[in-house]
C-alpha atoms as a PDB file:
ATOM      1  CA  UNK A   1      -0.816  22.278 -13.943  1.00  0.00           C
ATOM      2  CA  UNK A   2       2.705  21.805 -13.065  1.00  0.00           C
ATOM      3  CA  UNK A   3       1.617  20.698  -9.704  1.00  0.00           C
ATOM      4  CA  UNK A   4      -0.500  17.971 -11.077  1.00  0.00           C
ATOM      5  CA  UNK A   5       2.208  16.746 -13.517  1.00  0.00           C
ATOM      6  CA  UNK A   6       4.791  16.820 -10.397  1.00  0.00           C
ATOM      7  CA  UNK A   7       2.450  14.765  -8.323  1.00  0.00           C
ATOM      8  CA  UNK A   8       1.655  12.194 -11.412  1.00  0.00           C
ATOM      9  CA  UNK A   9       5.381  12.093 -11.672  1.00  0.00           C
ATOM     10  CA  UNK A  10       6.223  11.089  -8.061  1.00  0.00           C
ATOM     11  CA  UNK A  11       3.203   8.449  -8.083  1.00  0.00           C
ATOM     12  CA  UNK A  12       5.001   6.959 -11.121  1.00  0.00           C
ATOM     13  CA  UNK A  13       8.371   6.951 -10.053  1.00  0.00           C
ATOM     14  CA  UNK A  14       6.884   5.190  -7.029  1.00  0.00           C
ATOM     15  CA  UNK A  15       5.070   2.518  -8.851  1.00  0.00           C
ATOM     16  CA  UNK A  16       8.878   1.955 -10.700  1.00  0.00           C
ATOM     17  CA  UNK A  17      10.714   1.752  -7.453  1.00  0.00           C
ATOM     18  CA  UNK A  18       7.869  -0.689  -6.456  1.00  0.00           C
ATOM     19  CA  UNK A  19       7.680  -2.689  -9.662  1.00  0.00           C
ATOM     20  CA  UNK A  20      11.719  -3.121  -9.495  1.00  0.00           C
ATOM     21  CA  UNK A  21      11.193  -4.384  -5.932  1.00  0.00           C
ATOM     22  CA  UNK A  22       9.106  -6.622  -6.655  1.00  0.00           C
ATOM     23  CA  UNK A  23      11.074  -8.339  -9.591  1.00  0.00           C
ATOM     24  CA  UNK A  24      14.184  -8.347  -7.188  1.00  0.00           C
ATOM     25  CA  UNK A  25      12.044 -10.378  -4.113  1.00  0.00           C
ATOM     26  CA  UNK A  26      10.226 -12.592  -7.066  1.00  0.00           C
ATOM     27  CA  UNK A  27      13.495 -13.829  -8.223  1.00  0.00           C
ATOM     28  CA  UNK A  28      15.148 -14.511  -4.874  1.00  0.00           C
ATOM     29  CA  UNK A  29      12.061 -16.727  -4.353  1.00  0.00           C
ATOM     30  CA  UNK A  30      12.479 -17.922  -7.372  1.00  0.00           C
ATOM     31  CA  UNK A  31      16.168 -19.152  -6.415  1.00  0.00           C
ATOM     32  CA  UNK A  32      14.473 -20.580  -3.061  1.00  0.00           C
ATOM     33  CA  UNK A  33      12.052 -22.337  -4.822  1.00  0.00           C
ATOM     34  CA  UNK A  34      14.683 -23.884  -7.118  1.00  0.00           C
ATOM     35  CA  UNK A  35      16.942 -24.556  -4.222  1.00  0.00           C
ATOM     36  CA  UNK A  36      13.886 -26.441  -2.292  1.00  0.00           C
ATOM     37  CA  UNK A  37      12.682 -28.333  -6.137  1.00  0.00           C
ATOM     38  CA  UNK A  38      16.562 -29.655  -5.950  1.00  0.00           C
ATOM     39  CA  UNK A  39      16.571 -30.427  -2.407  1.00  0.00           C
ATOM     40  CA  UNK A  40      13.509 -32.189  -2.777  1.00  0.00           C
ATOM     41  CA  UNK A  41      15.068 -34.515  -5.796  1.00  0.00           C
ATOM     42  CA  UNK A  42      18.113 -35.392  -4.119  1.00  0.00           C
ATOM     43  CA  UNK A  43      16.383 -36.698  -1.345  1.00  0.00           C
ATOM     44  CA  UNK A  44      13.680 -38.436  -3.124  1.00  0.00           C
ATOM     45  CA  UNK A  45      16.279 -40.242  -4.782  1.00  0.00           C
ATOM     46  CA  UNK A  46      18.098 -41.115  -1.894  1.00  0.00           C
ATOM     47  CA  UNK A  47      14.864 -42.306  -0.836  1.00  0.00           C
ATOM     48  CA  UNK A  48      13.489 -43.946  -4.318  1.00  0.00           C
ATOM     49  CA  UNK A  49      12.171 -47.408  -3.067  1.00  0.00           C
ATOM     50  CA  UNK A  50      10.944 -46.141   0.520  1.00  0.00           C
ATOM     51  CA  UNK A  51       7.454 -45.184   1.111  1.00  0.00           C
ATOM     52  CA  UNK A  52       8.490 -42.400   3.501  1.00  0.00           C
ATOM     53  CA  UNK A  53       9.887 -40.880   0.427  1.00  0.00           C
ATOM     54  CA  UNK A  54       6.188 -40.531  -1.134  1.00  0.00           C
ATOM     55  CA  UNK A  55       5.091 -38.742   2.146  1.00  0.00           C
ATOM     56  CA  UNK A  56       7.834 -36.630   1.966  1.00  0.00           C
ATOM     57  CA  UNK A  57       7.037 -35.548  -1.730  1.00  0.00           C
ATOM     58  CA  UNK A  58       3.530 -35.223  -1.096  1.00  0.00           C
ATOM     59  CA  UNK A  59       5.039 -32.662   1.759  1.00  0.00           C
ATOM     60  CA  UNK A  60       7.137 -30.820  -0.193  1.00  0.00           C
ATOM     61  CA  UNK A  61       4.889 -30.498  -2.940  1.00  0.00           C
ATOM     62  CA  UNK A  62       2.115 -29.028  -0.536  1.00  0.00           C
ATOM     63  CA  UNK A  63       5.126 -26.769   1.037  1.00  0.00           C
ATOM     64  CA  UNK A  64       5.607 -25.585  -2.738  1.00  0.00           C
ATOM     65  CA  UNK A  65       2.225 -24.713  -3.183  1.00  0.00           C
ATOM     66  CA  UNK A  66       1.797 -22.697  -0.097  1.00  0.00           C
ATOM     67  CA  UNK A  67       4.876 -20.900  -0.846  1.00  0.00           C
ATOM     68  CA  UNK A  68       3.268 -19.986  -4.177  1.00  0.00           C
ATOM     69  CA  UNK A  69      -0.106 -19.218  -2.678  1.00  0.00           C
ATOM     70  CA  UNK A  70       1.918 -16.590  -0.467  1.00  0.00           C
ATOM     71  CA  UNK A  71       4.030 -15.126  -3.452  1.00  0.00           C
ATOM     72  CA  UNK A  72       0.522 -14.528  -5.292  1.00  0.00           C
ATOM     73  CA  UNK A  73      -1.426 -13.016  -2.599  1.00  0.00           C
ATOM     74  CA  UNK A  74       1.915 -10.700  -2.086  1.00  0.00           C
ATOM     75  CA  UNK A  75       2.026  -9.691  -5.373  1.00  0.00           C
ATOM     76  CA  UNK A  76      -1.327  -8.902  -5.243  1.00  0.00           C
ATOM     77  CA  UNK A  77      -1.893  -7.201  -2.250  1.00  0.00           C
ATOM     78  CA  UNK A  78       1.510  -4.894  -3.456  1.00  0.00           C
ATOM     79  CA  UNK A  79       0.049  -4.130  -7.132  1.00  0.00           C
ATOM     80  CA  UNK A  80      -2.854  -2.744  -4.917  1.00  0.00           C
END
C-alpha cells in the first residue's frame, strides 16, 4: 500500500513540476506576444496612410495566430 501511495505521490509531484513549467513558458510567450502586438502598432502607425502597412498587419496578424496555434497544440500535447 505504501508502494502505491509512493508511486501516486511521485506521478503528482511530476504533474506539479510540469504544471509550474508550463505557466513559466506560457507567460514568457505571453511577454513575446505583447512585445510583437507593440511592435506591430508602432509600425502600423508609422505606416498609417500606406497600403504596405495593411499587408503588413494582415502578416502579423496571421504570424499571431500561428504562434497561438503552436502554444495550444503545446499545451496540449504536454497535458497529455
Amino acid at each position: 500500500m505504501q508502494e502505491r501511495i509512493k508511486a501516486l505521490e511521485s506521478v503528482v509531484e511530476k504533474y506539479i513540476r510540469l504544471v509550474k513549467e508550463l505557466k513559466l513558458e506560457n507567460s514568457e510567450f505571453k511577454a513575446k506576444l505583447k512585445h510583437m502586438e507593440l511592435e506591430n502598432q508602432a509600425l502600423l502607425k508609422s505606416r498609417a496612410g500606406d497600403s504596405d502597412a495593411k499587408k503588413i498587419k494582415i502578416f502579423m496578424l496571421k504570424r499571431l495566430a500561428k504562434i497561438n496555434e503552436k502554444l495550444d497544440k503545446e499545451i496540449r500535447n504536454r497535458q497529455k
